[in-house]
PDB file of N, CA and C in Angstrom:
ATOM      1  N   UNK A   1       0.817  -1.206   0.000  1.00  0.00           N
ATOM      2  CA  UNK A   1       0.000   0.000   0.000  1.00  0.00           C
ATOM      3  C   UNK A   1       0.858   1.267   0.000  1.00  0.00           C
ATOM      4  N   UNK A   2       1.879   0.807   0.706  1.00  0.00           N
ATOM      5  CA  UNK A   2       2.674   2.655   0.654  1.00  0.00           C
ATOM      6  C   UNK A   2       3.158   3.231  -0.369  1.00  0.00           C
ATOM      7  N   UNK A   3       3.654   2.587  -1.401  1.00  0.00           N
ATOM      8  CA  UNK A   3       3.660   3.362  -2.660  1.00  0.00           C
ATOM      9  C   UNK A   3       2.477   3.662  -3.658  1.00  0.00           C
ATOM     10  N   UNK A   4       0.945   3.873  -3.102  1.00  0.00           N
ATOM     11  CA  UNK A   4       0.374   3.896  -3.679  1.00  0.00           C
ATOM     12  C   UNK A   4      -0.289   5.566  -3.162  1.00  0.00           C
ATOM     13  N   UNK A   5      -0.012   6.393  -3.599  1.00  0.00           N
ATOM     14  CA  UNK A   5       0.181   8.108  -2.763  1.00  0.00           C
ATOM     15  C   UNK A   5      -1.389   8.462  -2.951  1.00  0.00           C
ATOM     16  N   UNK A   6      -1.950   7.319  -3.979  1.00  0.00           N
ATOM     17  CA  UNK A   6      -3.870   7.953  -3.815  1.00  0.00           C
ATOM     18  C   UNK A   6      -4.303   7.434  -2.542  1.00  0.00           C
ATOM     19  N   UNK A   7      -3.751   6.664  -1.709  1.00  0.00           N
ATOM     20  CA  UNK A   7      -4.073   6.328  -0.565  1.00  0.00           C
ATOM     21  C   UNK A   7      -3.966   7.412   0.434  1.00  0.00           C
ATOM     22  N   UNK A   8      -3.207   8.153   0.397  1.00  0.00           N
ATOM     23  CA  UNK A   8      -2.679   9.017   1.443  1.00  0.00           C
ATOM     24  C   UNK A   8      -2.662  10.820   1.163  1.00  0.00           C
ATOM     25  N   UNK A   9      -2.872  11.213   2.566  1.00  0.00           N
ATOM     26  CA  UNK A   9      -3.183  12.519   2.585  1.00  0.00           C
ATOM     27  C   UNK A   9      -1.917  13.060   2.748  1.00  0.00           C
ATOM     28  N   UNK A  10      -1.202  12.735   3.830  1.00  0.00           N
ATOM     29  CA  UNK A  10       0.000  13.503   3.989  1.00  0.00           C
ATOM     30  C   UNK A  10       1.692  12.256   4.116  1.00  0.00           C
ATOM     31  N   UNK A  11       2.591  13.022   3.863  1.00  0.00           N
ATOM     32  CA  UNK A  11       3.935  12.221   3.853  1.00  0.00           C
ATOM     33  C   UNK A  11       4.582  12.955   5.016  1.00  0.00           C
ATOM     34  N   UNK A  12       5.130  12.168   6.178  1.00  0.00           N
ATOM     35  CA  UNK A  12       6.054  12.785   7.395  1.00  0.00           C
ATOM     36  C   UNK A  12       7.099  12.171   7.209  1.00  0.00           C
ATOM     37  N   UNK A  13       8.589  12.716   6.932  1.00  0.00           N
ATOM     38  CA  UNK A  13       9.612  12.368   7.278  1.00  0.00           C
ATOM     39  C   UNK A  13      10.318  12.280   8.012  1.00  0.00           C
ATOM     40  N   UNK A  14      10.477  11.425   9.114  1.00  0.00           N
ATOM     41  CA  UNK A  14      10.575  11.737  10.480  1.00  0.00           C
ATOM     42  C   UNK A  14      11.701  12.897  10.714  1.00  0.00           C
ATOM     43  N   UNK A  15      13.094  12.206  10.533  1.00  0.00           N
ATOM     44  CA  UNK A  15      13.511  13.420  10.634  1.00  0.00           C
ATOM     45  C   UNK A  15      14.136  14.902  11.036  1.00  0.00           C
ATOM     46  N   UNK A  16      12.868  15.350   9.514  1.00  0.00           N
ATOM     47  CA  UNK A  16      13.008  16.702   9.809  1.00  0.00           C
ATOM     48  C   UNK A  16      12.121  17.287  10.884  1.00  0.00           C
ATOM     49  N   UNK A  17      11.705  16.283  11.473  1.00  0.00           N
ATOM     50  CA  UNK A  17      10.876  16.751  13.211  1.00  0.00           C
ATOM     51  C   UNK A  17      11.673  16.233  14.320  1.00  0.00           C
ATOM     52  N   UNK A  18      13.108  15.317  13.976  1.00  0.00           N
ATOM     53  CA  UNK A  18      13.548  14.606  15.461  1.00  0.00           C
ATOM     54  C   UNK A  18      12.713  13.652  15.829  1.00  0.00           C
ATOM     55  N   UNK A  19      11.905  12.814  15.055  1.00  0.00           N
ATOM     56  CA  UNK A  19      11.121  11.917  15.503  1.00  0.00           C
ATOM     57  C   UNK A  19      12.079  10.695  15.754  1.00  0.00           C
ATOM     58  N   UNK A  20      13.284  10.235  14.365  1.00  0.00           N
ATOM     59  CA  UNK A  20      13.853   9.285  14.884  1.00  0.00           C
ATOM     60  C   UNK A  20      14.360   9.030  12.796  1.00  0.00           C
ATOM     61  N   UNK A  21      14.201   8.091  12.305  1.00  0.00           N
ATOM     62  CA  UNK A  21      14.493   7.646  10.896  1.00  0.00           C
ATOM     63  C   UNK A  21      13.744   7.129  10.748  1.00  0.00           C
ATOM     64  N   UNK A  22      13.312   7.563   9.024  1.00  0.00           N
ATOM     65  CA  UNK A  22      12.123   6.728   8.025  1.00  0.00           C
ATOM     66  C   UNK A  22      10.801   7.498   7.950  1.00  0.00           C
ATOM     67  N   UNK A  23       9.814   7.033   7.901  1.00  0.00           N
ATOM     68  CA  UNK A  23       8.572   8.231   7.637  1.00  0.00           C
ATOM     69  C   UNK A  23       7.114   6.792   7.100  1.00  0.00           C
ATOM     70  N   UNK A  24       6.413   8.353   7.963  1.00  0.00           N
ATOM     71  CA  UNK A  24       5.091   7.354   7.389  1.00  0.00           C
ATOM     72  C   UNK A  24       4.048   8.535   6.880  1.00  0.00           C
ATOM     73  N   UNK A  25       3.202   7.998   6.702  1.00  0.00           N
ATOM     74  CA  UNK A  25       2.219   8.243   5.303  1.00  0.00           C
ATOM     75  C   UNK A  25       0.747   8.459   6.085  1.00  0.00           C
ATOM     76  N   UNK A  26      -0.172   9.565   6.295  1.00  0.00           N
ATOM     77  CA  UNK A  26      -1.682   9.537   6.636  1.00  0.00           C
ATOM     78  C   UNK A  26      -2.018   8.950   5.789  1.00  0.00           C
ATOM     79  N   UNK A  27      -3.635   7.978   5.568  1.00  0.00           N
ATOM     80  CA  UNK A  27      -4.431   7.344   5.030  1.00  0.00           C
ATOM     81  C   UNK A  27      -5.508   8.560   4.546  1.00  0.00           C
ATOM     82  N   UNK A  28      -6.087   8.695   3.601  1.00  0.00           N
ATOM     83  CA  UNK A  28      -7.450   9.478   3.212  1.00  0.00           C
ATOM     84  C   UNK A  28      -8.399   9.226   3.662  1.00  0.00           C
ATOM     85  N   UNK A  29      -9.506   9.350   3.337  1.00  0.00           N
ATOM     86  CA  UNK A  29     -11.003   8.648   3.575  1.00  0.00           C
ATOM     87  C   UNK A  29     -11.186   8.652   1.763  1.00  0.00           C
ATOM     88  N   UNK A  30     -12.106   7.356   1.615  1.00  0.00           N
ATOM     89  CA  UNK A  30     -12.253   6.437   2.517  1.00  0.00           C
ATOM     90  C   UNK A  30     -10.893   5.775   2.553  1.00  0.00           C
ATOM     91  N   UNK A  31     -10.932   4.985   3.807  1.00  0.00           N
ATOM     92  CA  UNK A  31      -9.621   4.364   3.923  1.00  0.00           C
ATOM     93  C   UNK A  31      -9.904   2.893   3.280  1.00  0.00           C
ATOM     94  N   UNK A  32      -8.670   2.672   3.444  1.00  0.00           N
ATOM     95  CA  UNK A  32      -8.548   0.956   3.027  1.00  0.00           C
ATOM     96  C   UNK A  32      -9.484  -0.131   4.152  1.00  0.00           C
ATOM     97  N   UNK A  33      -9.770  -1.402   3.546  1.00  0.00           N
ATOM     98  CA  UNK A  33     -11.055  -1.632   3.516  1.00  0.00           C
ATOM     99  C   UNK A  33     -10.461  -2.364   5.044  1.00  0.00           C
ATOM    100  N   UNK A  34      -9.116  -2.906   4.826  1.00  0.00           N
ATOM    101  CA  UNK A  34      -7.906  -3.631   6.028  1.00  0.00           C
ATOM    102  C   UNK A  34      -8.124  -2.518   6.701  1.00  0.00           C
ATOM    103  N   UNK A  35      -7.825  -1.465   7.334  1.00  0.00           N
ATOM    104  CA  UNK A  35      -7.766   0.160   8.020  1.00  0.00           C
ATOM    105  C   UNK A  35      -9.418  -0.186   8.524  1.00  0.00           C
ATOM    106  N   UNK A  36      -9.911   0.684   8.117  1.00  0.00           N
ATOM    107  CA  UNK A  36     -11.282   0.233   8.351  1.00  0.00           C
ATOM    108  C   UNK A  36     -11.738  -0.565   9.332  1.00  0.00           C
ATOM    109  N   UNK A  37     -11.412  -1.851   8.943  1.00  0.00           N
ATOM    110  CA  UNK A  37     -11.761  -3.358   9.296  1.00  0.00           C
ATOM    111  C   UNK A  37     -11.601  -3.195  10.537  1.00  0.00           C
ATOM    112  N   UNK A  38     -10.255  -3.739  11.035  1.00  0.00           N
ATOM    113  CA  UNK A  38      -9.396  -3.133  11.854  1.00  0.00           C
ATOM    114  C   UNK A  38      -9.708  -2.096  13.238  1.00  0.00           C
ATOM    115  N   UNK A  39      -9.591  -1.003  12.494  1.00  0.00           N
ATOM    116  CA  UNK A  39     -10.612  -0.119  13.425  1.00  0.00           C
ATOM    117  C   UNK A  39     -11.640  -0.293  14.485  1.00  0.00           C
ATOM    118  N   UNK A  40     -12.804  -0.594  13.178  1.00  0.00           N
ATOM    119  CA  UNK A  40     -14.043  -0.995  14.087  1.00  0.00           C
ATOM    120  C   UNK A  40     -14.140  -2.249  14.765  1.00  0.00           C
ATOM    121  N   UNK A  41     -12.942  -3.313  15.075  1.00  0.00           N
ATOM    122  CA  UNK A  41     -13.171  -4.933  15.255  1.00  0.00           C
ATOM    123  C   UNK A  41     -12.336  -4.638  16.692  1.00  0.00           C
ATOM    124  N   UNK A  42     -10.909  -3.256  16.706  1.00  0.00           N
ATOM    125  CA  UNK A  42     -10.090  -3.450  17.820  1.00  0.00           C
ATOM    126  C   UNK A  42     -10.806  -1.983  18.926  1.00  0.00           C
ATOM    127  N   UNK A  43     -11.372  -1.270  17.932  1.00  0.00           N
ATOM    128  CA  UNK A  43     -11.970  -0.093  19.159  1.00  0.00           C
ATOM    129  C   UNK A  43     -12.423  -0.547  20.457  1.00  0.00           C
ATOM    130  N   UNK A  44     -14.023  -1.578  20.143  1.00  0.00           N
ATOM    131  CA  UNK A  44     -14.598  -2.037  21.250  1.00  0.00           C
ATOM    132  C   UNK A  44     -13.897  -2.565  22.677  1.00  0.00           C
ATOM    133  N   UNK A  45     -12.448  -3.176  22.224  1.00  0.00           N
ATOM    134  CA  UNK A  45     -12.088  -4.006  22.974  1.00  0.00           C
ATOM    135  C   UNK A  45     -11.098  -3.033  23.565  1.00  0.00           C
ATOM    136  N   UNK A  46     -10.552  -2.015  22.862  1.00  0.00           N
ATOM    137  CA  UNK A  46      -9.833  -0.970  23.531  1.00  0.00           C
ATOM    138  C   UNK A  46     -10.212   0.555  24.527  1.00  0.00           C
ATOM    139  N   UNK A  47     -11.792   0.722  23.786  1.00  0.00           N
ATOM    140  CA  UNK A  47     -12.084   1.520  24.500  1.00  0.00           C
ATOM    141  C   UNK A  47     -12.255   1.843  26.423  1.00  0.00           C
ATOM    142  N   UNK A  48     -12.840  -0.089  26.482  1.00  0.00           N
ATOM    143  CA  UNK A  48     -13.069   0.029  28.057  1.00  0.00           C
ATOM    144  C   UNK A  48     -11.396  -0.098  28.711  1.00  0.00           C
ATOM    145  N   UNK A  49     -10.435  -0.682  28.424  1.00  0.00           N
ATOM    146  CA  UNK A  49      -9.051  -0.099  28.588  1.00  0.00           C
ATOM    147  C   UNK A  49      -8.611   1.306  28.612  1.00  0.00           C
ATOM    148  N   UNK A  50      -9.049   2.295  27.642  1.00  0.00           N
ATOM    149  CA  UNK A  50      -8.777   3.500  27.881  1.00  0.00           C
ATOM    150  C   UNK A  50      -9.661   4.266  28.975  1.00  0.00           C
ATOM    151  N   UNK A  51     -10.979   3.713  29.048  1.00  0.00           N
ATOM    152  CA  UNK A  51     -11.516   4.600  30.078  1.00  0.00           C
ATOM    153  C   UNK A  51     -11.096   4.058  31.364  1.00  0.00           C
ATOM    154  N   UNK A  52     -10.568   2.548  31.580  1.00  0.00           N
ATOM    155  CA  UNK A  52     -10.038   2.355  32.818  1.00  0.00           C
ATOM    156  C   UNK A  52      -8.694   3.008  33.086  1.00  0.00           C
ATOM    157  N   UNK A  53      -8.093   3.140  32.285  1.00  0.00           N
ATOM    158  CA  UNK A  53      -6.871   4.329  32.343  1.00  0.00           C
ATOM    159  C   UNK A  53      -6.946   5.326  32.720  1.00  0.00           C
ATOM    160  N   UNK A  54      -7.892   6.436  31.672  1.00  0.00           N
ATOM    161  CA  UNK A  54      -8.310   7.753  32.180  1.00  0.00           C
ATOM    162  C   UNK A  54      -9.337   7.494  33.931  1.00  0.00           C
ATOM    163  N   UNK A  55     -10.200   6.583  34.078  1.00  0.00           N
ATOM    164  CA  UNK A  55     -10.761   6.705  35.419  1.00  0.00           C
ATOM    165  C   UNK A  55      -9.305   6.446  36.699  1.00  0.00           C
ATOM    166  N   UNK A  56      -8.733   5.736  36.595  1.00  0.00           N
ATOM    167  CA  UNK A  56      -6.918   5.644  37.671  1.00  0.00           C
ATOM    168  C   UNK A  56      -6.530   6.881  37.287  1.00  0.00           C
ATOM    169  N   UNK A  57      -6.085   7.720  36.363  1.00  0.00           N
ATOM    170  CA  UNK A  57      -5.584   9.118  36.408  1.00  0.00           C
ATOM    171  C   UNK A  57      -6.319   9.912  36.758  1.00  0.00           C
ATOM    172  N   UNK A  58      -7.594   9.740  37.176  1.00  0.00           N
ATOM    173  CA  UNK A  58      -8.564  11.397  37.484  1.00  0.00           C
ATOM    174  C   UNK A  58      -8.660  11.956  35.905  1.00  0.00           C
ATOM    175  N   UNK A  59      -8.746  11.871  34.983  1.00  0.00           N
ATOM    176  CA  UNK A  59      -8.904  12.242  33.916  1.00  0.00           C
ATOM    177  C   UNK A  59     -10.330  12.009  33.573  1.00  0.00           C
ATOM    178  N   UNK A  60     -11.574  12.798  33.090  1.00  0.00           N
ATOM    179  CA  UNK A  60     -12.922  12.683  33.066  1.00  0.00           C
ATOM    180  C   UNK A  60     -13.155  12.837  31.726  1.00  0.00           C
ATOM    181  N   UNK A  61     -12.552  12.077  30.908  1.00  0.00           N
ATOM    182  CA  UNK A  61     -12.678  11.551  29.749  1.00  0.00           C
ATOM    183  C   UNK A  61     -13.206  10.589  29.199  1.00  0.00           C
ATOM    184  N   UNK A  62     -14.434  10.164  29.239  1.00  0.00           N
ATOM    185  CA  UNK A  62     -14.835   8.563  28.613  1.00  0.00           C
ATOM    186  C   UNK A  62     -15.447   8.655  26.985  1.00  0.00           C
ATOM    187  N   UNK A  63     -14.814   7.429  26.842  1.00  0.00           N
ATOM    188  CA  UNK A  63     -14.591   6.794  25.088  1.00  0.00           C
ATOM    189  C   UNK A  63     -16.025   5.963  25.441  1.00  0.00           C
ATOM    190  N   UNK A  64     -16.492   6.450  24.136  1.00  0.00           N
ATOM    191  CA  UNK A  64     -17.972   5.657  23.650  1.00  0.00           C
ATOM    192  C   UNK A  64     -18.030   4.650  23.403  1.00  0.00           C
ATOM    193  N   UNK A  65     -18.686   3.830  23.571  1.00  0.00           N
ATOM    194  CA  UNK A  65     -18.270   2.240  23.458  1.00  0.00           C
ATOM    195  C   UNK A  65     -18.527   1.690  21.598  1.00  0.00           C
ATOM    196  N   UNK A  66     -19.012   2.685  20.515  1.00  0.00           N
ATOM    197  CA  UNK A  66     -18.908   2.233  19.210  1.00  0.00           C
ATOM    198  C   UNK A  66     -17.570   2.689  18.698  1.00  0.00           C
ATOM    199  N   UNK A  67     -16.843   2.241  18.187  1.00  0.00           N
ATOM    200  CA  UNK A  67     -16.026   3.269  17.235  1.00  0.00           C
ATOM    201  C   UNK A  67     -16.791   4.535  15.966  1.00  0.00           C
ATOM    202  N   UNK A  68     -18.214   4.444  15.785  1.00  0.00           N
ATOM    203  CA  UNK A  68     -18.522   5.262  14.910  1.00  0.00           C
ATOM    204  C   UNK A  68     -19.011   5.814  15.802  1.00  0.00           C
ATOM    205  N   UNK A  69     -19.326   6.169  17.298  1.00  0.00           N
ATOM    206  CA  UNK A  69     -19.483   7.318  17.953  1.00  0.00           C
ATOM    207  C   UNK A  69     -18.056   8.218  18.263  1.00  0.00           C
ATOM    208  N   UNK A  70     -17.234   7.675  18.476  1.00  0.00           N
ATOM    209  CA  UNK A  70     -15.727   8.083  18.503  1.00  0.00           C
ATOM    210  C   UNK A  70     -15.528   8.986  17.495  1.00  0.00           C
ATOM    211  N   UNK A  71     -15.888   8.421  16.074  1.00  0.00           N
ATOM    212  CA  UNK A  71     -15.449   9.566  15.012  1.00  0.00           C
ATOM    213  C   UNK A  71     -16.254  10.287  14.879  1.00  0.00           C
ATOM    214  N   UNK A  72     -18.065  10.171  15.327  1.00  0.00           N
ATOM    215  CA  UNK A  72     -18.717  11.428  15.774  1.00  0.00           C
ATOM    216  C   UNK A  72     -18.694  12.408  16.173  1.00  0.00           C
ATOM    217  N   UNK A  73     -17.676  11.876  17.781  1.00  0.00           N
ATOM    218  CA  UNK A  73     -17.138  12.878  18.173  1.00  0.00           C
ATOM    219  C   UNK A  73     -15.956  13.891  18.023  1.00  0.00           C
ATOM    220  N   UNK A  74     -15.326  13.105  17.620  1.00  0.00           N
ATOM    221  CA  UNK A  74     -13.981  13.624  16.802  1.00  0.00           C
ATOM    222  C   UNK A  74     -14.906  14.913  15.538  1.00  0.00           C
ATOM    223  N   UNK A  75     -15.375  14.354  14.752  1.00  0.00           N
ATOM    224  CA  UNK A  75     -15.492  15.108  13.565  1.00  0.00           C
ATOM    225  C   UNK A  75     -16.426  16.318  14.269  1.00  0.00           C
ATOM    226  N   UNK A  76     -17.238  16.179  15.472  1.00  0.00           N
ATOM    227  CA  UNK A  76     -18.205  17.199  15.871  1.00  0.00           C
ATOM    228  C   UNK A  76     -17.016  18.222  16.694  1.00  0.00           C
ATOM    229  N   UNK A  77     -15.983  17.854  17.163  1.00  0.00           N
ATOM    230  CA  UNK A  77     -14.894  18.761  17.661  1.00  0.00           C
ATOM    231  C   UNK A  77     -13.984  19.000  16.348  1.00  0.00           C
ATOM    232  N   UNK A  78     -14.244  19.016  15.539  1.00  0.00           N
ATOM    233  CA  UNK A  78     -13.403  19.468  14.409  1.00  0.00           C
ATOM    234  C   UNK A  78     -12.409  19.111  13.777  1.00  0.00           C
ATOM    235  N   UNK A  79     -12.332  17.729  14.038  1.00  0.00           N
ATOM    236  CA  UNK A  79     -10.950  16.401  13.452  1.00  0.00           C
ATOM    237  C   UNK A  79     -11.373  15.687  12.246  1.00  0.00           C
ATOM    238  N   UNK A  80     -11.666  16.093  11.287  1.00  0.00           N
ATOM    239  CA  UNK A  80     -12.602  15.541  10.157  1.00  0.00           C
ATOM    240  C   UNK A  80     -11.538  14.605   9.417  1.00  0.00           C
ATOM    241  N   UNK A  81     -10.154  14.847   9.172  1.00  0.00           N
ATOM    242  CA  UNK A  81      -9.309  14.421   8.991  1.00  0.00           C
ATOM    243  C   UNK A  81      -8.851  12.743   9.623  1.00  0.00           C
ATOM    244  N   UNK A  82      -8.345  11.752   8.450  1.00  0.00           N
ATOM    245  CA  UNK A  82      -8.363  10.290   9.048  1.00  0.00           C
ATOM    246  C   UNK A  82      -7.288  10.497  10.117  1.00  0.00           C
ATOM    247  N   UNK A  83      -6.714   9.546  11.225  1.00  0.00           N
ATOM    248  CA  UNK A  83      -5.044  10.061  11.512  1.00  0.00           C
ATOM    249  C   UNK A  83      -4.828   8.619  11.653  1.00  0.00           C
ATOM    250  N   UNK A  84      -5.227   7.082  10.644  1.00  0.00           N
ATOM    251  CA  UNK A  84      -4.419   6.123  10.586  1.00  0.00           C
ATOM    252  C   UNK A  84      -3.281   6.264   9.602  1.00  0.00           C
ATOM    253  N   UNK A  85      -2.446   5.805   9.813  1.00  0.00           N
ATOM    254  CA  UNK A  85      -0.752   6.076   9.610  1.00  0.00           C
ATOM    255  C   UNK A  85      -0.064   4.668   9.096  1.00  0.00           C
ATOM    256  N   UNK A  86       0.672   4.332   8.092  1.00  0.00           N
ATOM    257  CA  UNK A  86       1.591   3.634   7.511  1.00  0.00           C
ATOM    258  C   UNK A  86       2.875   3.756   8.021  1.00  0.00           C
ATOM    259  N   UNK A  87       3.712   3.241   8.624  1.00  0.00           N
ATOM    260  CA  UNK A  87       5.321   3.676   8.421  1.00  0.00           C
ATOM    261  C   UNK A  87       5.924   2.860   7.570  1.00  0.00           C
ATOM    262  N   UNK A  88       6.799   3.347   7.201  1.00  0.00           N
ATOM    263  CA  UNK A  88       8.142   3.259   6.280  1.00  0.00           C
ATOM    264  C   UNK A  88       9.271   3.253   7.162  1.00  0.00           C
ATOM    265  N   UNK A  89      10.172   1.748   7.317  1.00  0.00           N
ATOM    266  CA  UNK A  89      11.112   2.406   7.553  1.00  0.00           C
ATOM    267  C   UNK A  89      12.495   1.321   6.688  1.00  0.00           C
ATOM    268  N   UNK A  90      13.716   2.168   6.872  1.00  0.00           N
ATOM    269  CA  UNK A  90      14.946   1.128   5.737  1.00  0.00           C
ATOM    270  C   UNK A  90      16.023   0.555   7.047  1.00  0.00           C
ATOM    271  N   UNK A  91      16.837  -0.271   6.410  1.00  0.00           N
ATOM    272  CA  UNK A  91      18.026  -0.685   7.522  1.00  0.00           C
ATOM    273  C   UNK A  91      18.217   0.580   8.306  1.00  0.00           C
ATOM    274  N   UNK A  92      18.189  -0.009   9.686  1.00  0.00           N
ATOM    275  CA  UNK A  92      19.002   1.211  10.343  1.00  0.00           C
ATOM    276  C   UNK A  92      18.347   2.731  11.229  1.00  0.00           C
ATOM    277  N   UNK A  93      16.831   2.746  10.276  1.00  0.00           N
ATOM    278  CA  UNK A  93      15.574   3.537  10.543  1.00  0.00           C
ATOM    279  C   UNK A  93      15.467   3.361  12.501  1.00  0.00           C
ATOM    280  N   UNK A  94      14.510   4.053  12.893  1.00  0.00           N
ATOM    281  CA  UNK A  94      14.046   3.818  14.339  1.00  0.00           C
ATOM    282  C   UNK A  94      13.142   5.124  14.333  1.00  0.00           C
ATOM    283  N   UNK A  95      12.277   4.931  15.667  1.00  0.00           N
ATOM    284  CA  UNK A  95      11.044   5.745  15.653  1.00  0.00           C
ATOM    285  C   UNK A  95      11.825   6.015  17.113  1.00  0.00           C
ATOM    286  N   UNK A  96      11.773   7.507  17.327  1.00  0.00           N
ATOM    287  CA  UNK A  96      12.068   8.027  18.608  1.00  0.00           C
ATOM    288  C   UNK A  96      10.705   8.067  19.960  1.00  0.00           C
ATOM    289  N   UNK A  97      10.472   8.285  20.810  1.00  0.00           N
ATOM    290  CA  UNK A  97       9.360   8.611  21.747  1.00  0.00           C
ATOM    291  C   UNK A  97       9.077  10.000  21.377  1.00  0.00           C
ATOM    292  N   UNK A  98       8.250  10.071  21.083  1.00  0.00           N
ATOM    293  CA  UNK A  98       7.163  11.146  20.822  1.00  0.00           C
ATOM    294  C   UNK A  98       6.266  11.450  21.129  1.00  0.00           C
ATOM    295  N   UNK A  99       5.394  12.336  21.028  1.00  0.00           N
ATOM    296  CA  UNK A  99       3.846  12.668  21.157  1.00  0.00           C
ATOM    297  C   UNK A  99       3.285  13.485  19.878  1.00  0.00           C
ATOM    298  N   UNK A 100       2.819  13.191  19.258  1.00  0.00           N
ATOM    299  CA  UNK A 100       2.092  13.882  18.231  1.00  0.00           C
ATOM    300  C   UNK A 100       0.573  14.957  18.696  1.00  0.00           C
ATOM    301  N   UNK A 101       0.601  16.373  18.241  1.00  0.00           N
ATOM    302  CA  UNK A 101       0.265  16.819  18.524  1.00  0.00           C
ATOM    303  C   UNK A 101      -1.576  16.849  17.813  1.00  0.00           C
TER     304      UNK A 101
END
């Protein structure tokens, strides 16, 4: 899939941000049918993990238990944009610790 650039919205090279070596690729909408799939099959099972996370930190954040309420909410706060991600990387590459903003 990664050399196929109708797939993808944006190209990051790590880099030129200090992320670490190599680069990956945003997905468009619609996404790939694998992406997708994926998504909606691992949300359910991740969401009650994240809200048991955020409830131990005091954080008053709870994740909806569909994944298509998730991107409801996302797109109703103004994230209309996909943010599943491809990496690329060659001999030698590495992904640094980060946080993406």
């Amino acid at each position: 899939m990664y050399g196929n650039d109708g797939l993808f919205r944006s190209r990051v090279v790590m880099a030129r941000h200090g992320y670490g070596r190599g680069e990956y690729k945003y997905f468009v909408y619609p996404l790939p049918e694998l992406v997708a799939g994926l998504r909606a099959a691992l949300y359910p099972r991740l969401a009650p993990i994240a809200n048991r996370w955020n409830q131990a930190m005091g954080i008053a954040v709870e994740y909806p238990p569909t994944h298509a309420d998730f991107i409801l909410r996302c797109h109703a706060a103004g994230q209309s944009r996909p943010t599943p991600l491809l990496l690329q990387y060659g001999e030698g590459d590495y992904n640094c610790l980060h946080q993406d903003l």
